[in-house]
Protein backbone atom coordinates (compact mmCIF):
# COMPACT_ATOMS: atom_id res chain seq x y z
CA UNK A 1 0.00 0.00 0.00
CA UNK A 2 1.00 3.36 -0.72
CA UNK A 3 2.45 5.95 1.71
CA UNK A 4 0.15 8.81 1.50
CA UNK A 5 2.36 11.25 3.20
CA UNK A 6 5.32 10.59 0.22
CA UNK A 7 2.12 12.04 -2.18
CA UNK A 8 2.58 15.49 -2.78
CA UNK A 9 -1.31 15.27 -3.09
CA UNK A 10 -1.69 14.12 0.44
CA UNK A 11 -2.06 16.07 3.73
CA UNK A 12 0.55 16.72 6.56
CA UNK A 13 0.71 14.47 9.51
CA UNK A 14 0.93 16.92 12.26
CA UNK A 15 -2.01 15.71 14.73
CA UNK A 16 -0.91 13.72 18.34
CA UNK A 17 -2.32 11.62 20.80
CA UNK A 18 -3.45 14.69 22.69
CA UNK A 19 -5.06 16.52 19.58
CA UNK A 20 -6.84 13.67 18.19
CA UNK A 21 -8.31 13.12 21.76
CA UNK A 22 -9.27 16.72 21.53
CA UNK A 23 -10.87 16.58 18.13
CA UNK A 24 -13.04 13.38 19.29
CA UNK A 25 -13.98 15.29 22.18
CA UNK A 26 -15.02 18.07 21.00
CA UNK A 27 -16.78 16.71 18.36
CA UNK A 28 -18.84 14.47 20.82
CA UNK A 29 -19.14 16.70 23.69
CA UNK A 30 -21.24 19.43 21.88
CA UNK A 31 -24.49 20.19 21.28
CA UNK A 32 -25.79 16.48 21.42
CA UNK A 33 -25.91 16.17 25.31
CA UNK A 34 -27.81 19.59 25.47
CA UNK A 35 -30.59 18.66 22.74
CA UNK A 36 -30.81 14.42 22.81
CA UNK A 37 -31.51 14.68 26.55
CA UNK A 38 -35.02 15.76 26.13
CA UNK A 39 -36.39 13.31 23.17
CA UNK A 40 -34.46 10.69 24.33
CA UNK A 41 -36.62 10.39 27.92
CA UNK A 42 -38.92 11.03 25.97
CA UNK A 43 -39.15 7.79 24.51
CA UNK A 44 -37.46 5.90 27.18
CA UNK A 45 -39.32 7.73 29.80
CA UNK A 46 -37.00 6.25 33.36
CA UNK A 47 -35.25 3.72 30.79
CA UNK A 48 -33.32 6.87 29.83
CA UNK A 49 -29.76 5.30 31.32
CA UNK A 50 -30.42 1.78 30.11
CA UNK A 51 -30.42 3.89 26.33
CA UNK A 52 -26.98 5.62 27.20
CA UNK A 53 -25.73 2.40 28.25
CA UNK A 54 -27.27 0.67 25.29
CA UNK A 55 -25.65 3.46 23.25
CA UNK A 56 -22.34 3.56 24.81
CA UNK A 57 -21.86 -0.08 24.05
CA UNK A 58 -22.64 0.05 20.43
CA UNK A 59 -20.72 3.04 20.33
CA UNK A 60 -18.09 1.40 22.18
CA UNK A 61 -18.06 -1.50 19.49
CA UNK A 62 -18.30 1.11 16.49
CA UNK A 63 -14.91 2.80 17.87
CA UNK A 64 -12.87 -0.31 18.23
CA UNK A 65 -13.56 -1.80 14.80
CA UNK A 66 -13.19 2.18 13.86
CA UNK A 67 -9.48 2.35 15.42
CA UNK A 68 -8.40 -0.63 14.37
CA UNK A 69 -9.27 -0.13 10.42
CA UNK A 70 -8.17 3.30 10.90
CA UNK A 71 -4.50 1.78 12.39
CA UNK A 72 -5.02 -0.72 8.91
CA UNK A 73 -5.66 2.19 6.71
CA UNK A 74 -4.60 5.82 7.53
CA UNK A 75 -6.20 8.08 4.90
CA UNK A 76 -8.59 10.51 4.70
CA UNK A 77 -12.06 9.11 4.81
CA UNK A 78 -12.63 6.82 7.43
CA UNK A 79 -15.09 3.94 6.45
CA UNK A 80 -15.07 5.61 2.96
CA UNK A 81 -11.96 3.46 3.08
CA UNK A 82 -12.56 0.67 4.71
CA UNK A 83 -15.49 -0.62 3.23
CA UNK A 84 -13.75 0.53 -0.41
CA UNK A 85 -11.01 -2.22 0.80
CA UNK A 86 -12.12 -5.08 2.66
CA UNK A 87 -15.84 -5.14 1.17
CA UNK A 88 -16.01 -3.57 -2.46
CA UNK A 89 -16.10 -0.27 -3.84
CA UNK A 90 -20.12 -0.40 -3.46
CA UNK A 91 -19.99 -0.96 0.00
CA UNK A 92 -17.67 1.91 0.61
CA UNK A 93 -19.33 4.39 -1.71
CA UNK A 94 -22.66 3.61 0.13
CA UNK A 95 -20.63 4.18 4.11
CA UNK A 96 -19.40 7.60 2.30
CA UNK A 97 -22.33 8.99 0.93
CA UNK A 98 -24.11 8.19 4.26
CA UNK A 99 -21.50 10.18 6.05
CA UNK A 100 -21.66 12.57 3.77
CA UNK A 101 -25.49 13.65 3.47
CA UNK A 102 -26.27 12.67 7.15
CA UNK A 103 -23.20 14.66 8.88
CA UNK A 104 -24.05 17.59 6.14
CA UNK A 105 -27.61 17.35 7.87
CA UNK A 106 -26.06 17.78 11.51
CA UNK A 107 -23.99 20.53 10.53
CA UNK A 108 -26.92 22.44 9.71
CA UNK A 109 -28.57 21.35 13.00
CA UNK A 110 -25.34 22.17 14.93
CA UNK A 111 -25.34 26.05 12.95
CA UNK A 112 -29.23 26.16 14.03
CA UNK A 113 -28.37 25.16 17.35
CA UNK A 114 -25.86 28.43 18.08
CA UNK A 115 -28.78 30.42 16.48
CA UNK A 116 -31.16 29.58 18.66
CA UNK A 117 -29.14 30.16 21.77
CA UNK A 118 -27.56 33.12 20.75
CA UNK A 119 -30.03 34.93 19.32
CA UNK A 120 -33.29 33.15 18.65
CA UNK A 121 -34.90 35.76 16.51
CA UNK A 122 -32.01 35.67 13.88
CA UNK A 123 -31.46 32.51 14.09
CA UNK A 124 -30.75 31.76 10.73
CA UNK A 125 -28.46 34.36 10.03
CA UNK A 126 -26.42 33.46 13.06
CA UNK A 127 -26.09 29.78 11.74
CA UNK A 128 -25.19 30.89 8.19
CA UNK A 129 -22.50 33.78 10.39
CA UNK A 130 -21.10 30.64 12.16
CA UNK A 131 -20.90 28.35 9.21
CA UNK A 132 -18.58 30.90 7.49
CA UNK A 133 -16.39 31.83 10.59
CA UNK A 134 -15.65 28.00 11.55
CA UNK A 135 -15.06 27.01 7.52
CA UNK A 136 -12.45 29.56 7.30
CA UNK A 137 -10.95 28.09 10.54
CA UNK A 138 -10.68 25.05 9.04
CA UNK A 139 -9.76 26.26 5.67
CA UNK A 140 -5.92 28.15 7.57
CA UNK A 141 -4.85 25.08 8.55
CA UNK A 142 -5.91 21.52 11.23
CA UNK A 143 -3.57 22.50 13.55
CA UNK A 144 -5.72 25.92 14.11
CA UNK A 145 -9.06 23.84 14.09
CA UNK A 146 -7.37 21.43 16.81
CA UNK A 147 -5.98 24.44 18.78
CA UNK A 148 -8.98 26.31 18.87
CA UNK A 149 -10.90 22.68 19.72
CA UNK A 150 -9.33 22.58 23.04
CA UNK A 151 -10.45 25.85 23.79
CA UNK A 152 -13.93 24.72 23.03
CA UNK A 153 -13.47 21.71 25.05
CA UNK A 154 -12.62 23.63 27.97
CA UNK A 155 -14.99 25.85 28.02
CA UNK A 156 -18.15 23.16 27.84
CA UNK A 157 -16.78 20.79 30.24
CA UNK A 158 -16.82 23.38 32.69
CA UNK A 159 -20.21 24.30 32.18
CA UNK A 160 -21.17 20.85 32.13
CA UNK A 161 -19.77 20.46 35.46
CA UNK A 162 -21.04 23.31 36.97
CA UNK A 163 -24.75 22.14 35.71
CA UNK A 164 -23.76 18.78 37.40
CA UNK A 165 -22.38 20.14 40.61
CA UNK A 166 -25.50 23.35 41.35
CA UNK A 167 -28.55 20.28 40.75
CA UNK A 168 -26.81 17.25 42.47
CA UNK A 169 -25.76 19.86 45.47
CA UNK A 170 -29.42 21.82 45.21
CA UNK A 171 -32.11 21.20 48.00
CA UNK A 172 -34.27 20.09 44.83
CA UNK A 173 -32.33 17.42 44.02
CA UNK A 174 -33.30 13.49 44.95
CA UNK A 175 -31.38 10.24 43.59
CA UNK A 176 -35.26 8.59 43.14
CA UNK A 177 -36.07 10.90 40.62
CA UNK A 178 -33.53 8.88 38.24
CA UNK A 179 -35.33 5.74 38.35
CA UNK A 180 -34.39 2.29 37.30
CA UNK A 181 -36.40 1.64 33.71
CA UNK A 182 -38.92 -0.88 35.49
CA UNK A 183 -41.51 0.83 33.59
CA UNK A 184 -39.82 1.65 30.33
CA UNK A 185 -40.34 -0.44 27.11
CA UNK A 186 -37.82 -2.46 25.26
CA UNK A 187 -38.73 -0.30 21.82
CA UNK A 188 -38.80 3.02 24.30
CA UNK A 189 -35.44 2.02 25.22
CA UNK A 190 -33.69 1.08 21.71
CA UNK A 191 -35.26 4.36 20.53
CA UNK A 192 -33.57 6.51 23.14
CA UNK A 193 -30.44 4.81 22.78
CA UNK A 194 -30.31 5.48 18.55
CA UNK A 195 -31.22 9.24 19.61
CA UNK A 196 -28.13 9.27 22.11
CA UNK A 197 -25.77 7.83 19.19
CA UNK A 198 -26.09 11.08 17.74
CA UNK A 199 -24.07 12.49 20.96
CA UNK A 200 -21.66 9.77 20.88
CA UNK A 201 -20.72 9.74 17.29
CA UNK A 202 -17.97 12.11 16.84
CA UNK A 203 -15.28 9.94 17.25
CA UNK A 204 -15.52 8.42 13.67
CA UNK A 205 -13.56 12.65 13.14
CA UNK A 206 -10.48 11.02 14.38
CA UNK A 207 -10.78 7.75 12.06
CA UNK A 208 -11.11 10.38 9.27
CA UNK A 209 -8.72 12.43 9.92
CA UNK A 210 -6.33 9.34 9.52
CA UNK A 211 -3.92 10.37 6.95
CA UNK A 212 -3.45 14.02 9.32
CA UNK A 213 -2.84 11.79 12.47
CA UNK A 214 1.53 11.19 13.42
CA UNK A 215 1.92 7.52 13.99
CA UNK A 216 -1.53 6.76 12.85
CA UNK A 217 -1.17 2.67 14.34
CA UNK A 218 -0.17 4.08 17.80
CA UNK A 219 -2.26 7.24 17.64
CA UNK A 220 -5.61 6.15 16.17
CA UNK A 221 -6.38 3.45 18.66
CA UNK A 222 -5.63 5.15 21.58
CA UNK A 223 -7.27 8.18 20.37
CA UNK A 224 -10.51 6.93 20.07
CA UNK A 225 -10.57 4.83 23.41
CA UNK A 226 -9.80 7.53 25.00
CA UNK A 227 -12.03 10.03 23.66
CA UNK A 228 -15.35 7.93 24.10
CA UNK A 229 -14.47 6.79 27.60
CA UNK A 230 -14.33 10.12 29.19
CA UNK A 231 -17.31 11.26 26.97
CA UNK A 232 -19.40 8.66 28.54
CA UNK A 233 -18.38 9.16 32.19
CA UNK A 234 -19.44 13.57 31.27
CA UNK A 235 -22.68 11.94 29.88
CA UNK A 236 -23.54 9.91 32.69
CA UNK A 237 -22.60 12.45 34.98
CA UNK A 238 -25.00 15.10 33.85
CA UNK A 239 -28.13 12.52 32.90
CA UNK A 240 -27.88 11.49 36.21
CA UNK A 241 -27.91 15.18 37.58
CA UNK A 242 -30.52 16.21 35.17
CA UNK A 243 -33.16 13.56 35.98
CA UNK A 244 -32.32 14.26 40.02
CA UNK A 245 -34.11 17.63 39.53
CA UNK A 246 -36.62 17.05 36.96
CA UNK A 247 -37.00 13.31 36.70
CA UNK A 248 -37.82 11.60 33.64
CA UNK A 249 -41.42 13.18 32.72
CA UNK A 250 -39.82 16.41 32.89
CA UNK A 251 -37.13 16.13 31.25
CA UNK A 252 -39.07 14.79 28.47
CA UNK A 253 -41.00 18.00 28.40
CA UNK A 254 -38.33 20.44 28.19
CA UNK A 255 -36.74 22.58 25.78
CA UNK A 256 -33.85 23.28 27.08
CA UNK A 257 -33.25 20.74 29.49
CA UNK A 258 -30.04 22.01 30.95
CA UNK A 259 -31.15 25.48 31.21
CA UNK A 260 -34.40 23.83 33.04
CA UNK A 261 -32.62 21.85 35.24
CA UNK A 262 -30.27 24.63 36.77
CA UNK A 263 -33.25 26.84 36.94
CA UNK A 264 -35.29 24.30 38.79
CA UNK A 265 -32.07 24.06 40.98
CA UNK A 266 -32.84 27.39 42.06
CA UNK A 267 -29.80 28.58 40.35
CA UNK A 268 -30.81 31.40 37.96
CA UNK A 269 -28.03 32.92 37.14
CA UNK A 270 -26.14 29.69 35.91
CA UNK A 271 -29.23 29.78 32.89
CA UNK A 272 -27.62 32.16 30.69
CA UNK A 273 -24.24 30.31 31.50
CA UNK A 274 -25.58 27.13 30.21
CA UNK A 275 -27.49 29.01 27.20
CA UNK A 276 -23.70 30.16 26.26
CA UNK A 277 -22.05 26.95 26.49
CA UNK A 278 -24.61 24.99 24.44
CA UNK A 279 -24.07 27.80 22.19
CA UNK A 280 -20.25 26.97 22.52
CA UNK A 281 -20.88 23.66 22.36
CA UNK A 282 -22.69 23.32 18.82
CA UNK A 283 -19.48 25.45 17.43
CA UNK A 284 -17.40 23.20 18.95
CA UNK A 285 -19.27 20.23 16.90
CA UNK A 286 -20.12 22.23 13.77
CA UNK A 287 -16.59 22.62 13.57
CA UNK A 288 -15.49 19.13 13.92
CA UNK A 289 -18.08 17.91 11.59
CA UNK A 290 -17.09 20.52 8.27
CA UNK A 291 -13.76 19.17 9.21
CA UNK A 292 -14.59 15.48 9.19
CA UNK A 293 -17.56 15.58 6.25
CA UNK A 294 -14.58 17.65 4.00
CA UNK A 295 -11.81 14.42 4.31
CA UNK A 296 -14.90 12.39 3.36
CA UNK A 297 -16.16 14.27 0.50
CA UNK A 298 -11.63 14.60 -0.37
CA UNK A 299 -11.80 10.99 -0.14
CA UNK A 300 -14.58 10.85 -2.50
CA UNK A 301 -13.61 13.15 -4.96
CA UNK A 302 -10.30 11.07 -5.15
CA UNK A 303 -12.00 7.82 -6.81
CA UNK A 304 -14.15 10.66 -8.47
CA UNK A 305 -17.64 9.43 -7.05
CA UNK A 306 -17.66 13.06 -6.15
CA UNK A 307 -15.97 15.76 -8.65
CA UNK A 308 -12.33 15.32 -8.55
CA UNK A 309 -11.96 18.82 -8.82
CA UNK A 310 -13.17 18.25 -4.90
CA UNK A 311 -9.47 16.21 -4.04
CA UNK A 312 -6.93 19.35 -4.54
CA UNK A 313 -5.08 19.82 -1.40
CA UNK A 314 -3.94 23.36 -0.66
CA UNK A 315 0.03 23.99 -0.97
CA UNK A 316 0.14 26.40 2.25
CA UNK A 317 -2.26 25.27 4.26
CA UNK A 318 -2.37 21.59 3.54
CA UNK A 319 -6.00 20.37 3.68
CA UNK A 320 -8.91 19.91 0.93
CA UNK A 321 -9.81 24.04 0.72
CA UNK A 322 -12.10 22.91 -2.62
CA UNK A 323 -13.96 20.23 -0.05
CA UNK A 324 -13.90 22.30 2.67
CA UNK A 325 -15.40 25.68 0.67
CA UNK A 326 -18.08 23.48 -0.81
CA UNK A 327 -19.19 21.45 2.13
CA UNK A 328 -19.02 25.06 4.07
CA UNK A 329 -21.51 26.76 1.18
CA UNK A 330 -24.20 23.55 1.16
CA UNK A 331 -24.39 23.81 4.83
CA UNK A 332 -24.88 27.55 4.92
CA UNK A 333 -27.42 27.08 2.35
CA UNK A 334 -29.26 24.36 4.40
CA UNK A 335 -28.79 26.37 7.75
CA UNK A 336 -30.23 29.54 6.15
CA UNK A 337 -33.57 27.92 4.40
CA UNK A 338 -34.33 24.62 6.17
CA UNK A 339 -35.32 23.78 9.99
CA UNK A 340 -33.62 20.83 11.33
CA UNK A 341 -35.12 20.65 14.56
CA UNK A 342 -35.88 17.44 13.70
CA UNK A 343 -32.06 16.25 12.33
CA UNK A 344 -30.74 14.28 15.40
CA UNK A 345 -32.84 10.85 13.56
CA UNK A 346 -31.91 11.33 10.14
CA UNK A 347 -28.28 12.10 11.39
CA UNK A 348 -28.20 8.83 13.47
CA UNK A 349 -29.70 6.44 10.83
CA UNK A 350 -26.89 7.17 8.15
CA UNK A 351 -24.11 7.37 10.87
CA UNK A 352 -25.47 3.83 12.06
CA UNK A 353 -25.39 2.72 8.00
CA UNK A 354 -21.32 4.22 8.41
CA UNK A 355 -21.03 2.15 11.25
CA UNK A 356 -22.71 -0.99 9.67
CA UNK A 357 -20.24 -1.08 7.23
CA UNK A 358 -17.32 -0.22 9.27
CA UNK A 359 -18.22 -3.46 11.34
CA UNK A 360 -18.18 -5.77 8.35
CA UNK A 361 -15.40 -4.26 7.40
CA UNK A 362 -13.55 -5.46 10.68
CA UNK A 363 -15.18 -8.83 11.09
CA UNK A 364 -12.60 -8.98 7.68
CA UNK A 365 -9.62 -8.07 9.18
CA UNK A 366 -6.98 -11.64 10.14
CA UNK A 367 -5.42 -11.28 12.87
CA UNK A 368 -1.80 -10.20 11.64
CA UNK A 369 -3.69 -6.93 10.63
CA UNK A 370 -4.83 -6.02 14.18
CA UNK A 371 -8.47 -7.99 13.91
CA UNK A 372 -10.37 -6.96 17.45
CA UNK A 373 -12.17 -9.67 19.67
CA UNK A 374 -14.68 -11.56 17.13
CA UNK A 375 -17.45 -10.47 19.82
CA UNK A 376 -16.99 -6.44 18.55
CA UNK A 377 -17.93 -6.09 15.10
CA UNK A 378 -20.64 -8.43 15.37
CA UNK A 379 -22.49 -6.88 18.55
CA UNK A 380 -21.71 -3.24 16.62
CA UNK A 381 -23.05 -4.69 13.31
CA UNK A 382 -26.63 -5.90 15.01
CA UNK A 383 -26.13 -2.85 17.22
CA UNK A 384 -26.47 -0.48 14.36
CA UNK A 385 -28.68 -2.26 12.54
CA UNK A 386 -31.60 -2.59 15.48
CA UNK A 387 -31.15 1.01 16.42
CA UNK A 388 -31.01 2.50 13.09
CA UNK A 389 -34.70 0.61 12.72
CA UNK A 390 -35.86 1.80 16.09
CA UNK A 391 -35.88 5.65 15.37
CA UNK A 392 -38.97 7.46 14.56
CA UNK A 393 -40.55 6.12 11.66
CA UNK A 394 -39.90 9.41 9.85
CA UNK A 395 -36.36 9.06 9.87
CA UNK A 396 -36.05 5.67 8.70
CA UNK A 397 -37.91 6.63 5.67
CA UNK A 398 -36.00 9.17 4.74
CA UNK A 399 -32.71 7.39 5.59
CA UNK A 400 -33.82 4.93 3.55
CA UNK A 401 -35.18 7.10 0.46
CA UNK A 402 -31.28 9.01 0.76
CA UNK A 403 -29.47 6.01 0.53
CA UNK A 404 -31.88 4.63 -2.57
CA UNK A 405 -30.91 7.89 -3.72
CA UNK A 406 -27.61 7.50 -3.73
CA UNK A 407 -27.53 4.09 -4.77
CA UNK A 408 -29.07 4.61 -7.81
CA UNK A 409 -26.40 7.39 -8.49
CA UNK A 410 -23.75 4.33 -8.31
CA UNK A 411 -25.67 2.77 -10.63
CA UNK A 412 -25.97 5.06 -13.08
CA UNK A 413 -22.12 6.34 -12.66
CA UNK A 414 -21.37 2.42 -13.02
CA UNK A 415 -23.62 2.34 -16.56
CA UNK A 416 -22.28 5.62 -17.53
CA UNK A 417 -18.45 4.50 -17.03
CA UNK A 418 -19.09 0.84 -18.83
CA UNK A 419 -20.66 2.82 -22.43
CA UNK A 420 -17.82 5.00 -22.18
């Protein structure tokens, strides 16, 4: 296999164990944990930790067979790649354009998201304002977008721990209200757990990000670990805080659920705190996914299932500016004209599709090449598969008329390319 960073097409490997942890981080630690609280209980009503731990296990499963194809195969793309190589071109072209139009999808929702909490009136232009500001991040250069990641990082962990700390200290709080998911239903519970995937999935950014990473068979599978274990303890941490105050019913009733549950505290002048860091928070992930939806679409472009014109690489900068600008433009476009309020489903079912594939493509792997336990990619593969059917019926459909979409787009490319 060829070294990509000999290519003078290829990207820089400048990115660490500590930067890749970042970038995970901050693209899981965002906005999902202040907006898949609320729809998640729900449907799970006081099943809502038996979903995070349902999640966190697929997610857990997704990662490993993630780091250790990543290790296999460091370019830009992630399970672009991998399915491209260990299934068939199909089944990697399919993983891709999931990513692709479902991560395009939460990047709108992410811009919306900053709108809303910053200033709810204008939200639109706000999103369309942050869409250009974090693009042109990205566009100088990943070592900015990691640098400015930690930053972002910082700032909502703190805010998540002071939202932890003022309910579970409050007179307010009680331990009962968190239940134990006697009463919850096995479809309630599946349901919540494919709406918290959508908070757990940023660490497929590191995977794609492979061919940017130093040491990519030391970094990558540490990286992810890593990432997604101390994302789950933060998650756990605050659900558990959250339904102390307001317990599962009202939780499922709220709008802001953080906001709610400080204010219910009795702590009123943490709300506009928490307002700010969700606010932070969806930057933080906005960013992270134009960065990770750009090596995708780069990736892509390469084998020309997307324009090629897509795969130049920058000679300053060093990353995919033509991706990058274009990814940046559809999602302003989106953001500006199109309310994703309801984007957390259709985001999950085609990250669960990635997924999917990125699970058969690690059942492949022997074991010279680093296969994991043969326990992983199976329980990922059913994983994804059962929650991807469990989410509102409305998603499904239109996960499954995008990917017919895009499937028939193969097709025709294939037809097209034979006549020629």
């Amino acid at each position: 296999m060829s070294n990509p960073s000999k290519d003078p097409g290829a990207l820089q490997r400048r990115l660490g164990v500590p930067d890749a942890v970042m970038i995970g981080l901050g693209s899981m630690i965002g906005a999902g944990i202040f907006a898949a609280l609320a729809p998640a209980a729900r449907a799970a009503g006081s099943g809502l930790l038996l979903g995070l731990a349902a999640a966190a296990l697929v997610a857990y499963c997704n990662a490993t067979s993630s780091a250790r194809l990543a290790a296999r195969y460091p370019a830009s793309g992630g399970t672009y790649v991998y399915g491209r190589e260990r299934l068939g071109e199909f089944w990697g072209y399919l993983a891709g354009w999931a990513f692709v139009v479902g991560k395009t999808a939460s990047c709108a929702a992410m811009a919306l998201t900053v709108g809303w909490y910053v200033w709810p009136d204008q939200a639109h232009a706000v999103a369309v304002a942050a869409v250009v500001a974090l693009t042109a991040v990205n566009y100088a250069g990943i070592h900015k977008s990691a640098m400015l990641t930690r930053v972002i990082v910082a700032v909502v962990l703190a805010v998540l721990a002071a939202v932890v700390v003022a309910s579970l200290t409050s007179g307010e709080s009680d331990l009962a209200r968190v239940g134990t998911g006697t009463d919850a239903t096995i479809g309630g519970v599946l349901q919540a757990a494919g709406l918290l995937f959508f908070a757990f999935a940023g660490y497929a950014r590191i995977a794609t990000l492979g061919e940017e990473v130093r040491d990519p068979a030391r970094t990558i599978p540490r990286a992810i670990p890593s990432a997604l274990g101390i994302t789950l303890v933060v998650y756990v941490a605050v659900a558990v805080a959250v339904l102390s105050v307001l317990g599962a019913d009202g939780l499922a009733d709220a709008t802001a659920p953080l906001s709610e549950a400080v204010r219910a505290a009795g702590v009123e002048w943490l709300v506009p705190v928490v307002g700010g860091g969700a606010a932070v928070a969806a930057l933080g992930s906005l960013l992270a996914l134009i960065l990770g939806v750009s090596r995708t679409t780069l990736a892509m472009a390469r084998d020309r299932h997307l324009p090629h014109a897509l795969s130049v690489i920058h000679p300053r900068f060093q990353v995919p500016h033509r991706a990058e600008l274009v990814v940046g433009l559809v999602v302003a476009v989106v953001a500006a004209t199109v309310d994703l309020r309801g984007a957390i489903g259709f985001s999950s079912f085609g990250v669960l599709v990635y997924y999917a594939v990125a699970n058969a493509a690690a059942w492949t792997l022997t074991r010279g090449e680093g296969r994991p336990p043969r326990w992983i990619p199976v329980v990922g593969l059913a994983g994804c598969v059962v929650l991807a059917v469990s989410l509102p019926v409305s998603s499904v459909l239109a996960g499954a008329v995008v990917l017919a979409v895009g499937t028939a787009a193969y097709g025709a490319r294939r037809v097209w390319a034979t006549r020629s």
